[in-house]
Protein backbone atom coordinates (compact mmCIF):
# COMPACT_ATOMS: atom_id res chain seq x y z
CA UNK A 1 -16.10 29.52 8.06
CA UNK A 2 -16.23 26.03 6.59
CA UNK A 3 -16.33 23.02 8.25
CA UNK A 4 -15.22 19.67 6.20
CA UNK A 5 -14.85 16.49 7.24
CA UNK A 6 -11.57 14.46 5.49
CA UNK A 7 -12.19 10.84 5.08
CA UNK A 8 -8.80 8.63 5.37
CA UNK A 9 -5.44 10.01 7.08
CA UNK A 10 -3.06 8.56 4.30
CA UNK A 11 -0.91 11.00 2.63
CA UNK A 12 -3.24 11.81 0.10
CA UNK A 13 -5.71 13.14 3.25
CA UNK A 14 -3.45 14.89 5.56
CA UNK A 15 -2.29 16.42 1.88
CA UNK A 16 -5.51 17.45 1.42
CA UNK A 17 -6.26 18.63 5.05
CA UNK A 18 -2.80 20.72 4.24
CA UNK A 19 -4.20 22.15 1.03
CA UNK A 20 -7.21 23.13 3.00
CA UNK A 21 -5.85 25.24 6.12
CA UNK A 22 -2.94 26.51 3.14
CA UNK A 23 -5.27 28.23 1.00
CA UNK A 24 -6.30 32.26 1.48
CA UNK A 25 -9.42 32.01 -0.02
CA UNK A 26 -11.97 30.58 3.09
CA UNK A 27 -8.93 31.21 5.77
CA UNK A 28 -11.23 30.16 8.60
CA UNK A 29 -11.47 26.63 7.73
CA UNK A 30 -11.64 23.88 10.37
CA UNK A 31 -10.85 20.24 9.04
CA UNK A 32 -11.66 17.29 10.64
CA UNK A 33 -9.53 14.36 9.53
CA UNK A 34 -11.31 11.54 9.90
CA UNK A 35 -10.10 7.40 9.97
CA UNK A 36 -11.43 3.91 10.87
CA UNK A 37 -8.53 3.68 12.80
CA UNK A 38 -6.84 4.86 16.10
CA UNK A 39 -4.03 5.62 14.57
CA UNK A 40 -3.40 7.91 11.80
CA UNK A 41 -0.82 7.78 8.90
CA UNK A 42 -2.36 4.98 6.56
CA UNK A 43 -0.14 3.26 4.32
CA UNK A 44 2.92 5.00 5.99
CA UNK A 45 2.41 3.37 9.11
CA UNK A 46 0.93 0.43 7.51
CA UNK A 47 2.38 -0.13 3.76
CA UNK A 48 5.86 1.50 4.08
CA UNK A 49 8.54 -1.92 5.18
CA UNK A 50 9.73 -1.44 8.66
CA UNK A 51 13.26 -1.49 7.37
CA UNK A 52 12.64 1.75 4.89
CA UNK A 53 12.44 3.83 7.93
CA UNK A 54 13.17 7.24 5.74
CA UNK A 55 9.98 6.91 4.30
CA UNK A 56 7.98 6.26 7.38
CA UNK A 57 9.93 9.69 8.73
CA UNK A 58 7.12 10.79 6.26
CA UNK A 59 5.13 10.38 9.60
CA UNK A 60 6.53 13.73 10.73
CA UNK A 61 5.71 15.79 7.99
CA UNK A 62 1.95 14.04 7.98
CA UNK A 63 2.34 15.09 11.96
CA UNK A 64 2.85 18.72 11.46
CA UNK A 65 -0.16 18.72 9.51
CA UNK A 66 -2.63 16.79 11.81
CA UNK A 67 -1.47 19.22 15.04
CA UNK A 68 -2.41 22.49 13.06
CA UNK A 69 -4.61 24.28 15.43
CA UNK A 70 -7.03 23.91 12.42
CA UNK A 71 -7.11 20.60 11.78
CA UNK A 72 -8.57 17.61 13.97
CA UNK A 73 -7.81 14.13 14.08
CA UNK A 74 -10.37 11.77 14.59
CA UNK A 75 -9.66 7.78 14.83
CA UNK A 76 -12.23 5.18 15.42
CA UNK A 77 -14.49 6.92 13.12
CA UNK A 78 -15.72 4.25 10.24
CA UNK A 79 -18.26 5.31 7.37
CA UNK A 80 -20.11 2.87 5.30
CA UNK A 81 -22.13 -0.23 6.14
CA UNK A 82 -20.79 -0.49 9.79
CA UNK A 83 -20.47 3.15 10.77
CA UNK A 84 -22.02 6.35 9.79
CA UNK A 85 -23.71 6.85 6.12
CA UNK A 86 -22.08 9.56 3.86
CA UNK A 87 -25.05 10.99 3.88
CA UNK A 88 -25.48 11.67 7.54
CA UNK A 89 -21.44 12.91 7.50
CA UNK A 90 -22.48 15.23 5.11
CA UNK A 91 -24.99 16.49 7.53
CA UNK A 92 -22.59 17.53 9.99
CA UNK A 93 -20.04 18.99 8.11
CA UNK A 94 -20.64 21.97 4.40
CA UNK A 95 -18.12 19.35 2.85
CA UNK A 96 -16.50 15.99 3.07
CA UNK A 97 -13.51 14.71 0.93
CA UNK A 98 -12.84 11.24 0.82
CA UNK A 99 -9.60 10.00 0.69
CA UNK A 100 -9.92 6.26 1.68
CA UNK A 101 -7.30 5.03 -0.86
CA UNK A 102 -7.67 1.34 -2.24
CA UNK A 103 -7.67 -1.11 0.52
CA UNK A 104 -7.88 -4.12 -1.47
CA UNK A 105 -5.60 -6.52 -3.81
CA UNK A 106 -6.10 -7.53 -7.14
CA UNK A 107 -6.77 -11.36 -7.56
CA UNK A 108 -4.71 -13.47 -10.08
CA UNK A 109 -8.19 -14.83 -11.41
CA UNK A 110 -6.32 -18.45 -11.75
CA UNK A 111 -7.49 -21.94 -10.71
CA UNK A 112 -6.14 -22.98 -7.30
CA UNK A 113 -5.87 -19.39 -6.43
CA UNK A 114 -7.32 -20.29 -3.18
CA UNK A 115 -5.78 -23.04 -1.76
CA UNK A 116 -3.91 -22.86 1.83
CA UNK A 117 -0.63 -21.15 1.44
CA UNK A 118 -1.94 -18.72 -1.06
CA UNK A 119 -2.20 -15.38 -0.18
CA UNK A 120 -2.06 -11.58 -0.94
CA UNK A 121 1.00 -9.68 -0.57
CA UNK A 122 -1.63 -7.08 0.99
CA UNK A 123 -2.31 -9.79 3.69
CA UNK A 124 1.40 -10.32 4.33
CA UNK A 125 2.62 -6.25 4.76
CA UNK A 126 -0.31 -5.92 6.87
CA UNK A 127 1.01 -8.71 8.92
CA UNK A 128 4.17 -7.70 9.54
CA UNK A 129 3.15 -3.89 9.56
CA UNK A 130 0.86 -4.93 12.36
CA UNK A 131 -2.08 -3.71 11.08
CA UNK A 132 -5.15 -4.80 13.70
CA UNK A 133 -7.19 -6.07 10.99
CA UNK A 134 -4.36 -8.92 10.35
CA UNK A 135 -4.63 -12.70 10.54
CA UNK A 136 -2.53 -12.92 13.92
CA UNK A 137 -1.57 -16.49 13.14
CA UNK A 138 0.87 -15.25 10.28
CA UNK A 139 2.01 -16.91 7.81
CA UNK A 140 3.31 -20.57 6.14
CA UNK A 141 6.91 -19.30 6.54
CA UNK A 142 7.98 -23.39 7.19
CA UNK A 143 8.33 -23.46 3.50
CA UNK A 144 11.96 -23.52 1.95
CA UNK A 145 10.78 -21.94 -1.41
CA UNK A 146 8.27 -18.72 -1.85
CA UNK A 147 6.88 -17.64 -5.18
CA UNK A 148 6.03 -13.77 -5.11
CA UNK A 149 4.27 -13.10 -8.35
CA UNK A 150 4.84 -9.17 -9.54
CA UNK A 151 7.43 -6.99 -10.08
CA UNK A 152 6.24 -3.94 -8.61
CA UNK A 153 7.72 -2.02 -5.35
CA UNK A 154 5.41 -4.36 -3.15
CA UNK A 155 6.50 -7.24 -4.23
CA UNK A 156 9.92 -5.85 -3.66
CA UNK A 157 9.44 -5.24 -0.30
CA UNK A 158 8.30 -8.35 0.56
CA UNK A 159 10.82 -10.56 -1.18
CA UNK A 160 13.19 -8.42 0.93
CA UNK A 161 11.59 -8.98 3.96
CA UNK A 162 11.69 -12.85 3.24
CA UNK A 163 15.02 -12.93 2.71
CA UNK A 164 16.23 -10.50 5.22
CA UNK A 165 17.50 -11.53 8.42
CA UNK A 166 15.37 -11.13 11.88
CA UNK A 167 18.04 -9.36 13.54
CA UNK A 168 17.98 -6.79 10.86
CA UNK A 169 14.84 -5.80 11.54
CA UNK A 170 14.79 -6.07 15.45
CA UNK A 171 15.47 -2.32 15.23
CA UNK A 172 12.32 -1.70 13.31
CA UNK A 173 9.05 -1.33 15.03
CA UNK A 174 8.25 -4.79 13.58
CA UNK A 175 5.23 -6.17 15.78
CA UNK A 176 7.24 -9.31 17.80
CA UNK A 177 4.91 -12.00 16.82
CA UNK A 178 6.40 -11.40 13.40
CA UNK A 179 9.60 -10.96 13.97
CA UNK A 180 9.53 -14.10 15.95
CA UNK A 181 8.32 -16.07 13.00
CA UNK A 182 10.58 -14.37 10.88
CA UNK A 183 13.36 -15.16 13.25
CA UNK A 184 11.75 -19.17 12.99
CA UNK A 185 11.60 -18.91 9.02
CA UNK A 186 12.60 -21.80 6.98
CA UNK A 187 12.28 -19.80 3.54
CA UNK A 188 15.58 -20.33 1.11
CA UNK A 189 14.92 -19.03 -1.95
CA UNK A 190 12.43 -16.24 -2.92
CA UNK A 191 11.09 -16.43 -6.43
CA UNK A 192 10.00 -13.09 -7.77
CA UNK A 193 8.36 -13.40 -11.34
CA UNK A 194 6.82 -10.85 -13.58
CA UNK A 195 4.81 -12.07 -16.92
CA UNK A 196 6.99 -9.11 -18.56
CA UNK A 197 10.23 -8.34 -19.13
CA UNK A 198 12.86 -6.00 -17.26
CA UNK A 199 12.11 -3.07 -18.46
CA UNK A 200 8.63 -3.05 -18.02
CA UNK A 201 8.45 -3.43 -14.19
CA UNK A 202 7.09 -1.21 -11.99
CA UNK A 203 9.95 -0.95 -9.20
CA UNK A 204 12.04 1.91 -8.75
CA UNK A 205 15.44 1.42 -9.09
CA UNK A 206 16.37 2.29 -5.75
CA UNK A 207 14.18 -0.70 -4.34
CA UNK A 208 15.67 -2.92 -6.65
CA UNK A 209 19.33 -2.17 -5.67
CA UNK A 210 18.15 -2.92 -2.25
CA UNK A 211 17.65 -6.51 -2.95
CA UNK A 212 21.25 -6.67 -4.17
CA UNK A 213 22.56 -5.64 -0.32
CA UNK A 214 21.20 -7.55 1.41
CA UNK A 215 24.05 -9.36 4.05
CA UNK A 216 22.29 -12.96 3.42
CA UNK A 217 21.01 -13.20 0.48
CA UNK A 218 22.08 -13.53 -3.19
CA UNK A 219 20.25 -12.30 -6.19
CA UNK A 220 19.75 -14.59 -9.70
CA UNK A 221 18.87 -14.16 -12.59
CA UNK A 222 18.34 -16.20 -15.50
CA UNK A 223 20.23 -14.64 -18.58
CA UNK A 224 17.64 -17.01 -20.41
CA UNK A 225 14.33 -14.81 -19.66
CA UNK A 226 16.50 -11.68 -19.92
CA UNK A 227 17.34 -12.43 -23.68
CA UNK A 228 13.60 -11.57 -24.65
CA UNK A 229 13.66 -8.34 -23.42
CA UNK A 230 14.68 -6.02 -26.45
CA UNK A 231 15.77 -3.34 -24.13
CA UNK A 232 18.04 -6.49 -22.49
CA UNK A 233 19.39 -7.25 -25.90
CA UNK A 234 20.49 -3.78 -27.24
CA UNK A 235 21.75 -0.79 -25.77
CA UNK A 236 19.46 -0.22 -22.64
CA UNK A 237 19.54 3.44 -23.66
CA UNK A 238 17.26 2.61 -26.55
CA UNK A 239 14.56 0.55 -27.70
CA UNK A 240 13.09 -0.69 -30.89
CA UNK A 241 9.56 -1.21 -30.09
CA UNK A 242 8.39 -4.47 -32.06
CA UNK A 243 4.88 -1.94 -33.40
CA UNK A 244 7.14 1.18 -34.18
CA UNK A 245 9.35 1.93 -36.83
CA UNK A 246 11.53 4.38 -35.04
CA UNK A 247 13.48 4.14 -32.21
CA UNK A 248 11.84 5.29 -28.51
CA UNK A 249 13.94 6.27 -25.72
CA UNK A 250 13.68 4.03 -22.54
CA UNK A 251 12.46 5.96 -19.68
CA UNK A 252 15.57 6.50 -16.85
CA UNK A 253 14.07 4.41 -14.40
CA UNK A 254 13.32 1.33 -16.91
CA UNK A 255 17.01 2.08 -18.11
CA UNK A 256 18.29 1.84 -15.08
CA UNK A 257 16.63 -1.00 -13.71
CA UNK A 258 17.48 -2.71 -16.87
CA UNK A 259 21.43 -1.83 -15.95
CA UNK A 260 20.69 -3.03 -12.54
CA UNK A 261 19.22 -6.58 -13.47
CA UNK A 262 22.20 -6.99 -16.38
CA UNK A 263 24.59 -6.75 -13.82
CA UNK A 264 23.41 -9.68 -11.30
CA UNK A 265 22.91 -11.54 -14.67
CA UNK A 266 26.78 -11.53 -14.83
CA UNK A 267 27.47 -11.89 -11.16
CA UNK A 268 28.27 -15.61 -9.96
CA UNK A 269 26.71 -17.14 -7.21
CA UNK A 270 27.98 -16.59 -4.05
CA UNK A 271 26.71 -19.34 -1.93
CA UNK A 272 24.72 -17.38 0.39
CA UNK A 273 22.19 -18.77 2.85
CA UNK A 274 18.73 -17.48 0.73
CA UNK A 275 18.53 -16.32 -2.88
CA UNK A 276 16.12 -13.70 -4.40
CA UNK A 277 15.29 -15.42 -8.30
CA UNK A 278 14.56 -12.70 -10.25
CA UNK A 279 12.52 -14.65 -13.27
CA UNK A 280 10.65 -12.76 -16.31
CA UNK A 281 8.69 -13.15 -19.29
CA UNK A 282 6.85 -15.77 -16.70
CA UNK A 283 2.56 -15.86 -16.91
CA UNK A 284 0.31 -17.55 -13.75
CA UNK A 285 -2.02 -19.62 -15.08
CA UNK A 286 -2.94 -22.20 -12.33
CA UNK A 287 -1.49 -23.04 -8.74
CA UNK A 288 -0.98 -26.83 -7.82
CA UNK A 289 -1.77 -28.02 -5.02
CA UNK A 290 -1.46 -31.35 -2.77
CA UNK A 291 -4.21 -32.29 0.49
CA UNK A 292 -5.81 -28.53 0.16
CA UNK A 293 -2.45 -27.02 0.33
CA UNK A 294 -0.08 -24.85 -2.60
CA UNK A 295 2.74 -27.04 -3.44
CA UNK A 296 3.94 -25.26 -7.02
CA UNK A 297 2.93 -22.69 -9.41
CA UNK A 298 2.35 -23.76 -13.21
CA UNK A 299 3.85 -20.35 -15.29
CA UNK A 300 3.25 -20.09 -19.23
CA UNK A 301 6.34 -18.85 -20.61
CA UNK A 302 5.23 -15.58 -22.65
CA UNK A 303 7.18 -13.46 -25.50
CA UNK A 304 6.88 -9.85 -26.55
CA UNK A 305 4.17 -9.46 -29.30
CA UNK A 306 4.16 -6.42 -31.72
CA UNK A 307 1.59 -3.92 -29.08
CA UNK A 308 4.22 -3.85 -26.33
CA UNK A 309 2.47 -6.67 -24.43
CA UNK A 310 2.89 -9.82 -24.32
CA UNK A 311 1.41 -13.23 -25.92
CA UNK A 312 1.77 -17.17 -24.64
CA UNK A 313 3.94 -19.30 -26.26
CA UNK A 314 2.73 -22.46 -24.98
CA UNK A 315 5.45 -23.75 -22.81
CA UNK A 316 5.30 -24.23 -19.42
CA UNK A 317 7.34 -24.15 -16.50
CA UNK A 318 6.70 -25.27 -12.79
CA UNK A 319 8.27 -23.51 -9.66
CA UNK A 320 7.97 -25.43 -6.60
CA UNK A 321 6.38 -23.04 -3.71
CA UNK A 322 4.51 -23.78 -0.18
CA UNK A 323 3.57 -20.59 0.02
CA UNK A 324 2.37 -17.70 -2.78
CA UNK A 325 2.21 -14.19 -2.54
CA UNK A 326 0.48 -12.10 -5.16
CA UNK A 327 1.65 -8.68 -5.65
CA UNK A 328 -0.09 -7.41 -8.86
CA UNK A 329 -1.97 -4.41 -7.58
CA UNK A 330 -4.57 -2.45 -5.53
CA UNK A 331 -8.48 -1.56 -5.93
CA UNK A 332 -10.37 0.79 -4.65
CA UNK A 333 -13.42 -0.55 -2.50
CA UNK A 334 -16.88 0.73 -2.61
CA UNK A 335 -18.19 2.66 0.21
CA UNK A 336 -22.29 2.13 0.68
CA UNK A 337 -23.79 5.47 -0.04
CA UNK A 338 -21.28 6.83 -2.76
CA UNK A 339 -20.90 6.08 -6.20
CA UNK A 340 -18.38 3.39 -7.42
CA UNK A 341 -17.39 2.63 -10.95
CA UNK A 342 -16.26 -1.25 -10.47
CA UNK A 343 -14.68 -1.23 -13.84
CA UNK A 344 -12.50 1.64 -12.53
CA UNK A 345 -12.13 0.64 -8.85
CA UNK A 346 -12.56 4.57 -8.05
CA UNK A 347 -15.31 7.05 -7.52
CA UNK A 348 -17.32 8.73 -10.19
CA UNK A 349 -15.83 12.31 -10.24
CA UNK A 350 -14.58 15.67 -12.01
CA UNK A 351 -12.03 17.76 -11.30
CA UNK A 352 -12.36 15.99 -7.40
CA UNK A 353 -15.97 16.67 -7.43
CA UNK A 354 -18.00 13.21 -6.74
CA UNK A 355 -20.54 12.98 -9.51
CA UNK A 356 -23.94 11.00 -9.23
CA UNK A 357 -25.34 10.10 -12.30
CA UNK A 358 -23.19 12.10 -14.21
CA UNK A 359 -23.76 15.44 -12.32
CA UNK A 360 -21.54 16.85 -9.32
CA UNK A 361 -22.99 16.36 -5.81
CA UNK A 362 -22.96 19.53 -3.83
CA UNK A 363 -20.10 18.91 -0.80
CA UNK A 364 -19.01 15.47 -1.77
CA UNK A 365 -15.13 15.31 -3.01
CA UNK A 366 -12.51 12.70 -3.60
CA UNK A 367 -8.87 12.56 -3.23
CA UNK A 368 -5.83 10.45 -3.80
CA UNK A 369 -6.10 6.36 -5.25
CA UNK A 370 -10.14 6.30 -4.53
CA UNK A 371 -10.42 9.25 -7.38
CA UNK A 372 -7.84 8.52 -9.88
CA UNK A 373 -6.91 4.89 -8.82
CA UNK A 374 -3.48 3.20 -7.58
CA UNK A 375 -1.17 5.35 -9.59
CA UNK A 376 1.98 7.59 -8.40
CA UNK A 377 3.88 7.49 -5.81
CA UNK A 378 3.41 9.14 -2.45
CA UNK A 379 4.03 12.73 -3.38
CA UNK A 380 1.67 12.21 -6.34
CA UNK A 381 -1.03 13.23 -3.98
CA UNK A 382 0.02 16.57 -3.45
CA UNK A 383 -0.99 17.71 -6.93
CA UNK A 384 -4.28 15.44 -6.57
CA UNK A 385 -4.80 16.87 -3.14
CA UNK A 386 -4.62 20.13 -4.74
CA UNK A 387 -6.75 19.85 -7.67
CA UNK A 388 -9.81 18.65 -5.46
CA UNK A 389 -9.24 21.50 -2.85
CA UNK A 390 -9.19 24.32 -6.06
CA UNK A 391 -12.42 22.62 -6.50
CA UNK A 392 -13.94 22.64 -3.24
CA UNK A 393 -12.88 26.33 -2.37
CA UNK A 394 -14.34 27.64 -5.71
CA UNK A 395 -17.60 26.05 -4.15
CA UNK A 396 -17.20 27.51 -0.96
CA UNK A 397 -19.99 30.24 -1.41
CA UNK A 398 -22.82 28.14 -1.99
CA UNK A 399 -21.38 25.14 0.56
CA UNK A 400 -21.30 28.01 3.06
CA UNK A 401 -24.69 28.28 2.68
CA UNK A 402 -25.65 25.62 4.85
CA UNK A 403 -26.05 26.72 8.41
CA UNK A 404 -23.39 24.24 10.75
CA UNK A 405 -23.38 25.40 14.41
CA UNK A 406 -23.20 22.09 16.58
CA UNK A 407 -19.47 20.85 16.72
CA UNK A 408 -19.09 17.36 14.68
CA UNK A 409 -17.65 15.81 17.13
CA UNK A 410 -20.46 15.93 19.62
CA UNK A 411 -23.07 14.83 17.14
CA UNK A 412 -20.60 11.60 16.60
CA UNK A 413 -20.96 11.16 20.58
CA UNK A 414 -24.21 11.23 20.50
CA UNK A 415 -24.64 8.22 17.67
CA UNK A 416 -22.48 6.38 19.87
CA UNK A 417 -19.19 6.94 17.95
CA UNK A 418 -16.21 6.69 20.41
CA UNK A 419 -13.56 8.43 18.79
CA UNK A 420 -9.66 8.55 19.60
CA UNK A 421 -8.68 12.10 19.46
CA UNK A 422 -4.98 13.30 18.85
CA UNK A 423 -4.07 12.90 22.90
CA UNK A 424 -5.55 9.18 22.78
CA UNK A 425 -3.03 8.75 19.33
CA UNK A 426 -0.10 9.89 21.86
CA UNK A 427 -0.49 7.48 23.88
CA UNK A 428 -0.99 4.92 21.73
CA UNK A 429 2.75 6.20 21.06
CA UNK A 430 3.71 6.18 24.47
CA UNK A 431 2.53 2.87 24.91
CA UNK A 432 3.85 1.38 21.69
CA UNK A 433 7.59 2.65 23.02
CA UNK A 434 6.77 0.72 26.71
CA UNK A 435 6.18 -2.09 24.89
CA UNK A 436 9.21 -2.00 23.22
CA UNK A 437 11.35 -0.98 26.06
CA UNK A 438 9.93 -3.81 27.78
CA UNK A 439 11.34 -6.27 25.00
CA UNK A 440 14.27 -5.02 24.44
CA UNK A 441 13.65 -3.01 21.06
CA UNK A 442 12.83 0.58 20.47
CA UNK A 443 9.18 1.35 19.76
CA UNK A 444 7.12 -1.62 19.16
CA UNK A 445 3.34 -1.91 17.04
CA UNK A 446 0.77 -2.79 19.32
CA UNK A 447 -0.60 -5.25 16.70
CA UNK A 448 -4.68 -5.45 17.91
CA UNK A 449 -7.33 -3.58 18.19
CA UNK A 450 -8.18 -4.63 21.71
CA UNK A 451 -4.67 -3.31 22.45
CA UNK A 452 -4.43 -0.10 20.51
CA UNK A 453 -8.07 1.50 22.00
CA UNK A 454 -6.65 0.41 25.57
CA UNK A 455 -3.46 2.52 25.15
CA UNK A 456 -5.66 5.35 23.67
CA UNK A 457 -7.85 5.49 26.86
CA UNK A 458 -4.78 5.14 28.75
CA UNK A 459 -5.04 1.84 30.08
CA UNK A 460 -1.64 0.54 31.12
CA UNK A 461 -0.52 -3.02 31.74
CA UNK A 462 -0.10 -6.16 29.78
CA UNK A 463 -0.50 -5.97 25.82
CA UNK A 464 -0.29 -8.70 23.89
CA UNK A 465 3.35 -7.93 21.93
């Protein structure tokens, strides 16, 4: 029998607690799936847009897997720094696979970068995802004009949820501070800008189209910054790279997206009451400010060069913004005790297994973003999952080795740890539909921490909405 401790209950570690009790190899293998929080899930209950609620059904595939009578959740758990060292986890359990994603944005690296009204788009989902490690104040939304600077699915999401109307989400499990402000918001026109063209974002076409239905909201773009594009220019099917000689296929997705943004170029404006401006070939290179606060964002305008990036041409263009969101990425963050490559943002590793100083450590694994960085999309981490649980069960014999008889949990206990065990996540579920019932809505985010280990002891009454 092996016992193994999983480290984050994202997809990529409820994948890898799946790949775990799956196998026929070690078929007496207990998992405990460990998070810092009381709730399990990760980005699906905090990254997915309230309003994309087929993707958050995710949550009941992810829920099959954490009630397997081999597998055990375990919230309120935190490793690192604050909480218990990976090397006194690894002393309770033969193995421990971390899976803690990357919880942290990438900065723009710009002067003015932190003035008021300039934030992460990170900072913003977790708002409005009610994540208990949010800013409860929210955000600037008194400002008329928004710049959101990427082009990825993120910055998607929240360019939709700008522009999308409060009672639209009132269905969604939208915490009702932030709906509230959202319901209050003075935002008019949504700026979405990418330093590249069209066909090199990172969205998926079905997120794009999204922004295009929205019941209040128009979508422009500027035939201007589409004309550098060479995908834009010629038949989207294919493109002459400016550094090859023969024609390259454009992947379906870039195609498609390509087709997609051609055909708002074309529509005309429809007077609606916001606007998404789609805007391209577009570089950040300083935000301006006024009295400590964002008032604009200074862009370079930039041109395909002959690698498939891009250079500067040295004109500039101003878009006026009180508030900035900045969408361009994740990173992993280092966990004291384990290695970290800061170039890479991941952990040191082969094949899953974490390597210190250039050799494997015996029982130490990693898993999803934290092992091969913020790549894929959610189902990617099935065939990550997979590789890092061929290599722990090929292990198994000599991890075996170590003699585990006390239960896990109990030794946490003992160091103090309180954790929230699957019956203390149910009624954080139970509670989260009172509160809802009691405003109105369906199920509602309890959008604290105070709040959320209440309802998992079972303490009813007033929560703060």
């Amino acid at each position: 029998m092996l016992r193994i401790a999983v480290v984050g209950s994202g997809p990529s570690g409820v994948y890898t607690a799946q790949a775990l009790v799956g196998q026929p190899l070690v078929p007496g293998v207990l998992v405990d799936v460990l998070d810092r929080l009381p709730c399990p899930y990760g980005l699906v209950r905090y990254g997915v847009a309230p309003d994309h609620e087929k993707i958050k059904s995710l949550q009941n595939t992810l829920r099959s897997v954490l009630e397997h009578d081999q597998v055990r959740f375990l919230g309120n758990v935190e490793i690192g720094a604050h909480g218990l060292t990976p090397e006194r986890l690894l002393g309770l359990y033969h193995a421990v696979v971390y899976c803690v994603g990357a919880a942290r944005d990438r900065r723009l690296g710009i002067p003015g970068e932190d003035l008021a009204g300039s934030h992460s788009a990170t900072d913003f989902v977790s708002w409005y995802s009610a994540h208990p490690d949010a800013a409860p104040a929210g955000f600037g939304l008194g400002a008329r004009s928004v710049v959101v600077i990427g082009v990825g699915n993120v910055a998607v999401d929240v360019a939709r949820v700008l522009a999308r109307g409060a009672e639209d989400l009132r269905p969604t499990d939208v915490p009702h501070p932030a709906l509230g402000a959202l319901a209050g918001s003075a935002v008019r026109d949504v700026h979405m800008v990418g330093r590249r063209g069209p066909s090199q974002a990172k969205f998926t076409t079905k997120e794009l189209r999204e922004l295009g239905a929205l019941p209040t909201a128009e979508v422009r773009v500027e035939p201007a910054d589409l004309a550098l594009d060479p995908a834009y220019a010629s038949d989207p099917g294919t493109v002459r790279p400016p550094a090859a000689g023969a024609s390259q296929a454009l992947a379906a997705v870039n195609r498609r997206n390509v087709e997609v943004v051609r055909g708002w170029a074309a529509l005309p404006g429809r007077g609606r009451e916001r606007r998404i401006h789609l805007r391209f070939f577009l570089r950040p290179v300083e935000l301006l400010g006024a009295g400590g606060r964002v008032t604009a964002v200074r862009f370079e305008r930039t041109a395909p060069d002959e690698r498939g990036g891009v250079r500067g041409t040295g004109t500039y263009e101003e878009i006026e913004a009180a508030l900035v969101l900045r969408a361009v990425g994740y990173r992993g963050v280092p966990i004291e005790g384990l290695p970290f490559d800061g170039t890479t943002g991941t952990v040191p590793h082969l094949a899953g297994r974490v390597l210190r100083h250039g050799v494997a450590s015996p029982g130490e694994y990693v898993a999803g973003w934290i092992k091969r960085g913020p790549t894929g999309v959610i189902g990617t981490n099935r065939a990550c999952a997979k590789e890092t649980v061929v290599s722990l069960i090929a292990d198994a014999p000599s991890l075996s080795a170590r003699r585990i008889t006390a239960d896990p949990l109990d030794a946490l206990r003992a160091a103090g740890h309180l954790p929230v065990e699957w019956p203390g996540w149910l009624a954080i579920e139970d509670a989260e539909a009172a509160l809802g019932a009691s405003l109105g809505r369906r199920s509602v985010k309890i959008p604290d921490w105070d709040g959320l280990l209440k309802a998992a002891r079972g303490e009813r009454g007033p929560s703060r909405p």
